[in-house]
C-alpha atoms as a PDB file:
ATOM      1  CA  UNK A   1     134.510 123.421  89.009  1.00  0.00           C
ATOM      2  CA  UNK A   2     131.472 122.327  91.555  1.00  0.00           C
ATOM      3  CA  UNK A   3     129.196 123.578  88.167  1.00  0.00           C
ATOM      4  CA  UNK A   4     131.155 121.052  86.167  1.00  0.00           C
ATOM      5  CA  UNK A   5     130.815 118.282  88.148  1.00  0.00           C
ATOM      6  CA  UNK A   6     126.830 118.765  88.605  1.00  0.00           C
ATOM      7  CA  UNK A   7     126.854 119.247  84.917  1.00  0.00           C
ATOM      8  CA  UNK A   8     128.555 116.083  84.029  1.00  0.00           C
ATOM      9  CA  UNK A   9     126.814 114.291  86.762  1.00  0.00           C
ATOM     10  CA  UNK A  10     123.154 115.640  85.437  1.00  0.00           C
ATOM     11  CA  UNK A  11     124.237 114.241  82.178  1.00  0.00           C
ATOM     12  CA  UNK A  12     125.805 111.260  83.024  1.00  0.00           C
ATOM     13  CA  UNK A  13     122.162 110.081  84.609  1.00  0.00           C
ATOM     14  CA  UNK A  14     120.478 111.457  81.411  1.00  0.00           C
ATOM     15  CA  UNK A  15     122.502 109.724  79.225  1.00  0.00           C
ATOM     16  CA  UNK A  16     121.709 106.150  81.241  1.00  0.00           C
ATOM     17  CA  UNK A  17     117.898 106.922  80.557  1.00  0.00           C
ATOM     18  CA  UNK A  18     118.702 107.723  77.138  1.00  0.00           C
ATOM     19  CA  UNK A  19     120.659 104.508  77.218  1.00  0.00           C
ATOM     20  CA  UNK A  20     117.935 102.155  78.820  1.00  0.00           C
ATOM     21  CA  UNK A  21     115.097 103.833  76.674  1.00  0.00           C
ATOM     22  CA  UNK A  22     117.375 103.004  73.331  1.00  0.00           C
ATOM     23  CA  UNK A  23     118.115  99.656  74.551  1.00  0.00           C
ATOM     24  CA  UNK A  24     114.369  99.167  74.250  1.00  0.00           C
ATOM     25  CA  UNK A  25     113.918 100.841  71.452  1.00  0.00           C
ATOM     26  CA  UNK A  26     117.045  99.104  69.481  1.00  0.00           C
ATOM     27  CA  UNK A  27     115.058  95.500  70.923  1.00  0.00           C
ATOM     28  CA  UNK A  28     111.290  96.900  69.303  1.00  0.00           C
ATOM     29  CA  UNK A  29     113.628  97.385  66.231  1.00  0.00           C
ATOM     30  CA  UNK A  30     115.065  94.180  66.426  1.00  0.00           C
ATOM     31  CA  UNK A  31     111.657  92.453  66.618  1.00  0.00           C
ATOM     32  CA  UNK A  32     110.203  94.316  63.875  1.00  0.00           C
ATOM     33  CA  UNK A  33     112.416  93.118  61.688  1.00  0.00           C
ATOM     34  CA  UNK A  34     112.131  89.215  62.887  1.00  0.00           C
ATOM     35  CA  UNK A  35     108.220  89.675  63.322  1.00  0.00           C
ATOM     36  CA  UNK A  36     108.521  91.343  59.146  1.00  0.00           C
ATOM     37  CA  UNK A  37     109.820  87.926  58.206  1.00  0.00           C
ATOM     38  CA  UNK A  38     107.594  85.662  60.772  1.00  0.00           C
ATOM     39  CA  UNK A  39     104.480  87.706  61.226  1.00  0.00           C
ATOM     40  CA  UNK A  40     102.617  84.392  62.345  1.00  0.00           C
ATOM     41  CA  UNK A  41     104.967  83.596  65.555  1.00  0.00           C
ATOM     42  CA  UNK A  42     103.271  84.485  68.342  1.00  0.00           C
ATOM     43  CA  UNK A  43     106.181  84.351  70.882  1.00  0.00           C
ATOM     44  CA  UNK A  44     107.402  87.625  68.977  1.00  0.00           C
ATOM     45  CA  UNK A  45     104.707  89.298  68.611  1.00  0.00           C
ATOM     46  CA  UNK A  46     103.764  89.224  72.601  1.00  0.00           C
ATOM     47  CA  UNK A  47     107.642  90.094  73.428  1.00  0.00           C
ATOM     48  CA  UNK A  48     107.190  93.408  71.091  1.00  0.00           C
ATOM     49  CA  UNK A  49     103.601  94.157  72.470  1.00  0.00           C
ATOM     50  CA  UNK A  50     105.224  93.697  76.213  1.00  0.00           C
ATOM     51  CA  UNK A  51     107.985  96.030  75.008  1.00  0.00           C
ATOM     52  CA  UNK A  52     105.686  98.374  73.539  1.00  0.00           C
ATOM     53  CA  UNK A  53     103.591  98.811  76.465  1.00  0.00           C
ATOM     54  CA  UNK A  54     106.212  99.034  78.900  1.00  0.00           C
ATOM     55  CA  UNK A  55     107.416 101.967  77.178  1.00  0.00           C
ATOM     56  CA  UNK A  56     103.574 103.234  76.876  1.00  0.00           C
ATOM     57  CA  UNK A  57     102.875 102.707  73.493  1.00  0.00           C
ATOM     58  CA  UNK A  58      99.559 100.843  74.089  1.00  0.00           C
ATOM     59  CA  UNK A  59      97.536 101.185  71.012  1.00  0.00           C
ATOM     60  CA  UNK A  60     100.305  99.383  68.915  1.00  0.00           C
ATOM     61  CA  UNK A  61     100.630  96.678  72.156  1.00  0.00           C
ATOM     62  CA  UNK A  62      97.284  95.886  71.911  1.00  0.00           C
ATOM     63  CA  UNK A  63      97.611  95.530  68.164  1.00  0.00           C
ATOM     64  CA  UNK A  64     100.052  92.981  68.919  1.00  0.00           C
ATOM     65  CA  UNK A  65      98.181  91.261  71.392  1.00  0.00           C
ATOM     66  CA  UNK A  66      94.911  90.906  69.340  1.00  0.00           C
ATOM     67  CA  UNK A  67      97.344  89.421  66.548  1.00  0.00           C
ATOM     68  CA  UNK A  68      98.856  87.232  69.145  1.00  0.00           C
ATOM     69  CA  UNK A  69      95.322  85.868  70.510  1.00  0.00           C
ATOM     70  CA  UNK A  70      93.557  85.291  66.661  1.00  0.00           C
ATOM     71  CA  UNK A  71      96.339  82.933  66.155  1.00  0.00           C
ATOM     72  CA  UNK A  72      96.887  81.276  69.273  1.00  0.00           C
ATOM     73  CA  UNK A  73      93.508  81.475  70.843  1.00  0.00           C
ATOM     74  CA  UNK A  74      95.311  79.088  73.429  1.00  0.00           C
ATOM     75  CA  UNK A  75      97.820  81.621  74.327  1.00  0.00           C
ATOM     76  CA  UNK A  76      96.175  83.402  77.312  1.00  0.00           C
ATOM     77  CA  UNK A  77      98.699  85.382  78.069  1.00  0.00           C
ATOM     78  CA  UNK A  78      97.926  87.651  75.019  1.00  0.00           C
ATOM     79  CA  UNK A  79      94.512  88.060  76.675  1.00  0.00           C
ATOM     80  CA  UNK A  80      96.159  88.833  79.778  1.00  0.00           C
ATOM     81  CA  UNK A  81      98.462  91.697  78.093  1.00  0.00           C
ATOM     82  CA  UNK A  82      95.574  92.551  75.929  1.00  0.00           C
ATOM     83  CA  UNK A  83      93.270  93.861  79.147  1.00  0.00           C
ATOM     84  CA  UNK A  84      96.221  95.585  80.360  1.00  0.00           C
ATOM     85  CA  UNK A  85      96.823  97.421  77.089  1.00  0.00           C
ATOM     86  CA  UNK A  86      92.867  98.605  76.917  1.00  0.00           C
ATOM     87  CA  UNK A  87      93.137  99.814  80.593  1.00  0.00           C
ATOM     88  CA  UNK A  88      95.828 101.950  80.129  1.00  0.00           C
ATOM     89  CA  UNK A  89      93.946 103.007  76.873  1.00  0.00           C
ATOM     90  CA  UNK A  90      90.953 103.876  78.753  1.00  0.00           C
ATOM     91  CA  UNK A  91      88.706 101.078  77.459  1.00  0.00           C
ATOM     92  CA  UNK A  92      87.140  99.729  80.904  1.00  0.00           C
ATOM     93  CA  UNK A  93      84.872  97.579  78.930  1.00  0.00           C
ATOM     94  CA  UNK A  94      86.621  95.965  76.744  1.00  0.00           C
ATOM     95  CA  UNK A  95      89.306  95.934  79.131  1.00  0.00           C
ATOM     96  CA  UNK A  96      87.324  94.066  81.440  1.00  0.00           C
ATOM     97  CA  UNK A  97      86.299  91.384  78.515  1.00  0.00           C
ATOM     98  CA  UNK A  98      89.291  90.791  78.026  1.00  0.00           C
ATOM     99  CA  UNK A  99      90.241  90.288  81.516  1.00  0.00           C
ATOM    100  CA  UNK A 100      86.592  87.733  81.717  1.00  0.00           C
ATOM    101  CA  UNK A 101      88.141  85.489  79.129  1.00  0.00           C
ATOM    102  CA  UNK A 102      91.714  85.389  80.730  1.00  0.00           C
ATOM    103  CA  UNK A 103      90.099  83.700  83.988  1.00  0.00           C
ATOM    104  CA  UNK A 104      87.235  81.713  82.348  1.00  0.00           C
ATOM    105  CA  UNK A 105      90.573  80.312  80.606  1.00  0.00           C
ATOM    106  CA  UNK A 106      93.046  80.170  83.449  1.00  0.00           C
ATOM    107  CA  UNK A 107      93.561  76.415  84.747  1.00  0.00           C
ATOM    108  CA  UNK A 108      95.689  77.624  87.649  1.00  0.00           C
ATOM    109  CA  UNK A 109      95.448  79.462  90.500  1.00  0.00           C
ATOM    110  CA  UNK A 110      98.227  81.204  90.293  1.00  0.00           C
ATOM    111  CA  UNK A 111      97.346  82.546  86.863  1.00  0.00           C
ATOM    112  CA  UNK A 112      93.328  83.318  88.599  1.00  0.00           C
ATOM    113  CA  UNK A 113      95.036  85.456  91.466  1.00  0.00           C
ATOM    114  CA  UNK A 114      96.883  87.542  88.536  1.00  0.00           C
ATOM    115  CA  UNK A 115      93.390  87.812  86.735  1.00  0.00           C
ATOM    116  CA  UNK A 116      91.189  88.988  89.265  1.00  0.00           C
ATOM    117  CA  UNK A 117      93.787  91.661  90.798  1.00  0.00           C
ATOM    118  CA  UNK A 118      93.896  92.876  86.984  1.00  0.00           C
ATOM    119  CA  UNK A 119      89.877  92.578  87.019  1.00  0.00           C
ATOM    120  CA  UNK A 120      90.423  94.535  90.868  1.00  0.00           C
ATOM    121  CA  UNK A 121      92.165  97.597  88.937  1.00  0.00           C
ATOM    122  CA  UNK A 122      90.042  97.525  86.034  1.00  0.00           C
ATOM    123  CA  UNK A 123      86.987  97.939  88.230  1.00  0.00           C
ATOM    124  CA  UNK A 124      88.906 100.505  90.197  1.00  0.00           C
ATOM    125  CA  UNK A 125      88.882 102.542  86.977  1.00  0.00           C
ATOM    126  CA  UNK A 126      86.032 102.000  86.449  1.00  0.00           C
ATOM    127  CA  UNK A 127      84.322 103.918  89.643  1.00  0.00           C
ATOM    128  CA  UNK A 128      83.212 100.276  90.825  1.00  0.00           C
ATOM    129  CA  UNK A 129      85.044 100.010  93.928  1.00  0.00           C
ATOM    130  CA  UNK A 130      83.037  97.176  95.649  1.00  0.00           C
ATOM    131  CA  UNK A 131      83.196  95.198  92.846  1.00  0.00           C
ATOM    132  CA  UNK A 132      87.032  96.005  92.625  1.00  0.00           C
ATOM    133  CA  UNK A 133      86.934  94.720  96.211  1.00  0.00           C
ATOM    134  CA  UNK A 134      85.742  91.558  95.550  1.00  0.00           C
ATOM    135  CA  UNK A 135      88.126  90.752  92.732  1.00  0.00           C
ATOM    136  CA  UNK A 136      90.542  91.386  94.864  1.00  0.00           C
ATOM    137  CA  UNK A 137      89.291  89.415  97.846  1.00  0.00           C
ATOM    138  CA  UNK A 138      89.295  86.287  94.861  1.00  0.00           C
ATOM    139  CA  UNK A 139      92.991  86.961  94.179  1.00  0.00           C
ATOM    140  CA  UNK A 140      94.123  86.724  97.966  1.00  0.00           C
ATOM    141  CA  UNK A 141      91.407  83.289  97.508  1.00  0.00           C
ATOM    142  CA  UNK A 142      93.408  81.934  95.277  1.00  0.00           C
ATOM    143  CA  UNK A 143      96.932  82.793  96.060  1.00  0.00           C
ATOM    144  CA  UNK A 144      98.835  79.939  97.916  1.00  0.00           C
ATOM    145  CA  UNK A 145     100.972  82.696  99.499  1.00  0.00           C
ATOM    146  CA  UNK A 146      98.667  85.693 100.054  1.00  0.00           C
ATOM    147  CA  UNK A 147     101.118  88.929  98.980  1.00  0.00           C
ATOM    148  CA  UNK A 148     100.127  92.106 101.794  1.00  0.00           C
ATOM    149  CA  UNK A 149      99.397  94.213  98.672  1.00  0.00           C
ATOM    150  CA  UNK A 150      96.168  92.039  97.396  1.00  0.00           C
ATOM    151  CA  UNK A 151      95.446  92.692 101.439  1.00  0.00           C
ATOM    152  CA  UNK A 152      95.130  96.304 100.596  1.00  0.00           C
ATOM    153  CA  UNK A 153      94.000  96.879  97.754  1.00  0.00           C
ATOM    154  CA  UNK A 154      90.957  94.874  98.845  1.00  0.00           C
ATOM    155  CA  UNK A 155      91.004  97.091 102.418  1.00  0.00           C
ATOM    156  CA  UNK A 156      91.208 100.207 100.219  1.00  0.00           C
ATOM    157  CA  UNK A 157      88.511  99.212  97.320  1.00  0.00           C
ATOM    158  CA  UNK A 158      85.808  98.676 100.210  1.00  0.00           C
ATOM    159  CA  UNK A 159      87.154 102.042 101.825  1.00  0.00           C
ATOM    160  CA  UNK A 160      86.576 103.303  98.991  1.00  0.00           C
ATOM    161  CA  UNK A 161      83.443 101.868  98.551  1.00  0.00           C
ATOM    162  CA  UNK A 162      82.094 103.147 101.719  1.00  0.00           C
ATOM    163  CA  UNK A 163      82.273  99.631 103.710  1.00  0.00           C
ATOM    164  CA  UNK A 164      85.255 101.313 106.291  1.00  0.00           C
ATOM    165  CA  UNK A 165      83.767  97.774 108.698  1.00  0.00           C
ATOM    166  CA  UNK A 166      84.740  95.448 105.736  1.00  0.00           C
ATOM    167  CA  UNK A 167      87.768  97.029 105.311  1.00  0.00           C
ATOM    168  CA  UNK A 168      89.299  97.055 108.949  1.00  0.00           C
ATOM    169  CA  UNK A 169      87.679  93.230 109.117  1.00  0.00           C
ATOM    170  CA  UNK A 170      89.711  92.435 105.840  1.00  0.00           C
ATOM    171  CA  UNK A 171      93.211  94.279 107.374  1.00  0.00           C
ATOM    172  CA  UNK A 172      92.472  92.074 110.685  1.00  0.00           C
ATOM    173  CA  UNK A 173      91.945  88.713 108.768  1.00  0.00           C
ATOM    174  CA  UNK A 174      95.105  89.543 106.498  1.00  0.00           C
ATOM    175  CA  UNK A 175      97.446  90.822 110.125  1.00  0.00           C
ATOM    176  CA  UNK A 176      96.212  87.034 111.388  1.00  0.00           C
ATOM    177  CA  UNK A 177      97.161  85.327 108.534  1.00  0.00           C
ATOM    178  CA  UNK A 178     100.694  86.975 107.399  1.00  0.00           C
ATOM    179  CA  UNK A 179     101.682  88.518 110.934  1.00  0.00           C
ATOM    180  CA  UNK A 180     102.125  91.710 112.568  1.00  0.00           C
ATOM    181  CA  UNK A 181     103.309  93.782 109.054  1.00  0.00           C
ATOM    182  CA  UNK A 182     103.413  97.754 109.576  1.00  0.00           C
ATOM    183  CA  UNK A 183     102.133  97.953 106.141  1.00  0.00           C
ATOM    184  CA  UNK A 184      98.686  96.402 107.085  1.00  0.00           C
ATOM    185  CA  UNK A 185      99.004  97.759 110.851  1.00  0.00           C
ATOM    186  CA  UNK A 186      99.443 101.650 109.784  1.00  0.00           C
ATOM    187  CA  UNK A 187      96.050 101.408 107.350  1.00  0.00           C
ATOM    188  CA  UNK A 188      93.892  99.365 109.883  1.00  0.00           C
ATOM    189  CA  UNK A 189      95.146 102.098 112.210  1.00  0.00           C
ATOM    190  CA  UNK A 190      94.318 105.037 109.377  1.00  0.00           C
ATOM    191  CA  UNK A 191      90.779 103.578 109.492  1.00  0.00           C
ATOM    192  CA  UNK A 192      90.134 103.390 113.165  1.00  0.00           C
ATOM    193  CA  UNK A 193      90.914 106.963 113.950  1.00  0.00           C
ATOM    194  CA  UNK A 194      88.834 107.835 110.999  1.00  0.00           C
ATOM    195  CA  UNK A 195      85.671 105.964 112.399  1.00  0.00           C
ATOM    196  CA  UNK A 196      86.360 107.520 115.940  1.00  0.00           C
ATOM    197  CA  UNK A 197      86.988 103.718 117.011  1.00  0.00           C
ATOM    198  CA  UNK A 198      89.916 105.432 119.328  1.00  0.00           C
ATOM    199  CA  UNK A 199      90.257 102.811 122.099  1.00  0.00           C
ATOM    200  CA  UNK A 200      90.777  99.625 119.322  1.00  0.00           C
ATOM    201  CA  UNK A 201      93.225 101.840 117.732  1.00  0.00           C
ATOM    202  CA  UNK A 202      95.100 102.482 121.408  1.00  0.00           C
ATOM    203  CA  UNK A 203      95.444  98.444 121.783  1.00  0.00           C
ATOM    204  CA  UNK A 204      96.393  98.468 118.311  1.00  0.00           C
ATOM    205  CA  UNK A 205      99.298 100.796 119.097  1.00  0.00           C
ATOM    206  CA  UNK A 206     100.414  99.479 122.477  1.00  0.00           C
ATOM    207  CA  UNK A 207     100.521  95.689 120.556  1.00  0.00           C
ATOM    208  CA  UNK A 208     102.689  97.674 117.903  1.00  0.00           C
ATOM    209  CA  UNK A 209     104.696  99.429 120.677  1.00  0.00           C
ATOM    210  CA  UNK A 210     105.614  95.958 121.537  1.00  0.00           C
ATOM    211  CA  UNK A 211     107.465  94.728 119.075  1.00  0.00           C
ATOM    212  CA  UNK A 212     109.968  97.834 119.809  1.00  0.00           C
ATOM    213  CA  UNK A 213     110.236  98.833 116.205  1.00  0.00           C
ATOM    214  CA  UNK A 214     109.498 102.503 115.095  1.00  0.00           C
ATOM    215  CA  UNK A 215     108.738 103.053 118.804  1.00  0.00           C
ATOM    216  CA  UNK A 216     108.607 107.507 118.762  1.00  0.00           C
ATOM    217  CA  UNK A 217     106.288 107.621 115.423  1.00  0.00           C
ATOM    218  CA  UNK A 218     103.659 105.140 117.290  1.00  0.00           C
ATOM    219  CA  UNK A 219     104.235 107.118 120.519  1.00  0.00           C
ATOM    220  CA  UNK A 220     102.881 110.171 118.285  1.00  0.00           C
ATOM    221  CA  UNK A 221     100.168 108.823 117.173  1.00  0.00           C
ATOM    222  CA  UNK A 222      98.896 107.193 120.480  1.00  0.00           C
ATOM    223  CA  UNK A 223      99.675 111.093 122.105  1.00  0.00           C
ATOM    224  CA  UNK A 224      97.732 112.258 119.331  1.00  0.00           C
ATOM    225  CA  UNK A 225      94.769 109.654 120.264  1.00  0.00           C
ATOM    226  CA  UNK A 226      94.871 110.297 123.592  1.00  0.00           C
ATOM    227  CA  UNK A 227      94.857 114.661 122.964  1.00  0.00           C
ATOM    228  CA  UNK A 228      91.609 114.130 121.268  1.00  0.00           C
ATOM    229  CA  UNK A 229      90.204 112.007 123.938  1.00  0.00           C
ATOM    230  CA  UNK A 230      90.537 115.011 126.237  1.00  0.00           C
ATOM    231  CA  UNK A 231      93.345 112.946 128.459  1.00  0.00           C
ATOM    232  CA  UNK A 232      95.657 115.967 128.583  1.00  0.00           C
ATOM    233  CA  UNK A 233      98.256 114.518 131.188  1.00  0.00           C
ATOM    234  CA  UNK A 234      98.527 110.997 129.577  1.00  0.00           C
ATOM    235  CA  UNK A 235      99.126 112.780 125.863  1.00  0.00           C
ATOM    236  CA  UNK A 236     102.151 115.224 127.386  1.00  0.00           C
ATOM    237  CA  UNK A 237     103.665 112.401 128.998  1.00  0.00           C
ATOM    238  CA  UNK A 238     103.498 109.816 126.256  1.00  0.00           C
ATOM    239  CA  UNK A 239     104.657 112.711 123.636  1.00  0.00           C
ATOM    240  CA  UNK A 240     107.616 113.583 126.156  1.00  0.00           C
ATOM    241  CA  UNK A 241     108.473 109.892 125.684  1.00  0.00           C
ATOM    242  CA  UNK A 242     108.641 109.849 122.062  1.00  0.00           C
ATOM    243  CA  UNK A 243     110.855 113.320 122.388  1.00  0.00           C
ATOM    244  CA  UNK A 244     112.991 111.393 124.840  1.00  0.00           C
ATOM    245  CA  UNK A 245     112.985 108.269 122.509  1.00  0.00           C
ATOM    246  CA  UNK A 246     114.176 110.486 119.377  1.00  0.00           C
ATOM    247  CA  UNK A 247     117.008 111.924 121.882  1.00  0.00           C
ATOM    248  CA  UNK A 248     118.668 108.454 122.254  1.00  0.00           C
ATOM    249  CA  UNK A 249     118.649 107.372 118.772  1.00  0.00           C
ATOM    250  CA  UNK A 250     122.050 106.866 117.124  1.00  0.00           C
ATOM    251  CA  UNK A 251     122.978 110.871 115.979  1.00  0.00           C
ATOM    252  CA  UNK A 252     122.937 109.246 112.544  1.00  0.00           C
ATOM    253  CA  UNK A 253     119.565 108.483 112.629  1.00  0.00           C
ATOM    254  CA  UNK A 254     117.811 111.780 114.856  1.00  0.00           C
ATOM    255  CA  UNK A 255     119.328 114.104 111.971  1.00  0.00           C
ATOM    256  CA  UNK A 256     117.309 112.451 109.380  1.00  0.00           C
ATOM    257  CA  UNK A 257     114.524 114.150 107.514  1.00  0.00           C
ATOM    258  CA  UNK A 258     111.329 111.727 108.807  1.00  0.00           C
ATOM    259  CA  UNK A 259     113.081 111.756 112.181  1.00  0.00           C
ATOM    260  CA  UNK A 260     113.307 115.684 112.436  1.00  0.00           C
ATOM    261  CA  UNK A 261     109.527 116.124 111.093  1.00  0.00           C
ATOM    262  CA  UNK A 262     108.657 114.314 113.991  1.00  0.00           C
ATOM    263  CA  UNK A 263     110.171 116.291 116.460  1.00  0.00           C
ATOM    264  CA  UNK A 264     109.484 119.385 115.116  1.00  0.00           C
ATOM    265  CA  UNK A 265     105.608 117.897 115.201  1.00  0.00           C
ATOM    266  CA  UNK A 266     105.975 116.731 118.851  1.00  0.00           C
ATOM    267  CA  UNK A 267     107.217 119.710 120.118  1.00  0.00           C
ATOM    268  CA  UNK A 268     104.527 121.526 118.293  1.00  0.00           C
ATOM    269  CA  UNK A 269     101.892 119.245 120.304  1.00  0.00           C
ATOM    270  CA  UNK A 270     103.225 118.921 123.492  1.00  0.00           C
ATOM    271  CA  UNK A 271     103.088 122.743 124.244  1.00  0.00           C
ATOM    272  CA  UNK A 272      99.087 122.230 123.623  1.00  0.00           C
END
């Protein structure tokens, strides 16, 4: 019976990606057949070439998009979809053309910040990562609400790049400008144990510690700072605090998977 029900269940989710992917497939249909009778409407042809490379089909999006652009030069949004197409067909070059012409066209900021991340991840690909940097320090320039991702993708790019400096100055600047977020705090972190910069990255911690939010995972990682830095006594008792900290969680939430990794990883430190 139990073999039924995982059977049914296995194909039950099959058939609702089966569904979805012929839901997209009956709409690419669909706008064949309207774009066989209006080949000149632009609209169409950049709702199939979205279509198409959402489900991967890029050569025959950017088809669509070059259509799209020749007729509407105006349209930049083809250009836009057009960059995106050649990136995913490995075409960095043209890719990044493309990509040019979208911003020397945008008359928005809004529309810049979406060109220059796209100009970021083309560069990326590229094996350009301080150039992908600075695209992506533009974007966060000309966002009105700076999104934490642009923050790290920039961080990461001039990590990448071999600037680790630049990249814990640009996690700072972002954690002063859109607050405290663990996203940004956890890679600034990342970075300062990797440079050996152990007592900024204590600070960092106990600032973290303070806000009382994943309070036995930042214990680990200061005990784990403070093992290397040869200060035995101040690493077992700040790893017996995350132990004790794990110990008077909710039982709902010590017998889940991250939470048991930790403790089996504390009580493989603290018996250093």
């Amino acid at each position: 019976m139990l073999t039924h029900v995982l059977l049914f269940t296995v194909l039950l989710g099959y058939a609702g990606v089966a569904s979805a992917h012929g839901n997209v497939n009956e709409r690419i249909h669909g706008l064949d057949h309207e774009i066989a009778h209006h080949p000149k409407d632009v609209n169409l042809l950049i709702k199939r070439g979205q279509l198409l490379l959402d489900e991967g089909h890029a050569d025959d999006a950017r088809d669509d998009f070059v259509k799209a652009h020749k007729l509407a030069p105006k349209r930049i949004e083809a250009l836009y979809h057009l960059a995106q197409a050649q990136l995913m067909l490995k075409q960095p070059d043209t890719a990044l053309e493309s990509a040019n012409k979208f911003l020397q066209q945008a008359t928005n900021d809004a529309a810049k910040a979406r060109g220059f991340i796209l100009t970021g991840d083309i560069l990326s690909a590229s094996g350009k990562p301080f150039d992908a940097a600075e695209a992506y320090l533009n974007a966060i320039n000309h966002s009105q609400e700076i999104k934490p991702d642009y923050v790290l993708y920039a961080a990461n790019a001039f990590h990448a790049a071999g600037k680790t400096d630049r990249a814990i100055e640009v996690l700072n600047d972002g954690i002063a400008r859109l607050g405290s977020l663990p996203t940004l705090n956890d890679r600034v972190l990342e970075l300062e144990v990797e440079q050996k910069l152990y007592e900024p990255a204590l600070s960092r911690i106990d600032q973290m510690l303070a806000t009382h939010q994943r309070v036995p995972f930042l214990l680990y990682k200061k005990g784990l700072i403070l093992k290397t830095l040869a200060r035995t006594s101040e690493a077992k008792q700040t790893l017996a605090s995350a132990l004790k900290e794990i110990d008077e969680l909710p039982e709902s939430r010590r017998h889940t998977q991250a939470i048991e990794k930790l403790k089996n990883g504390l009580l493989a430190e603290i018996n250093f």
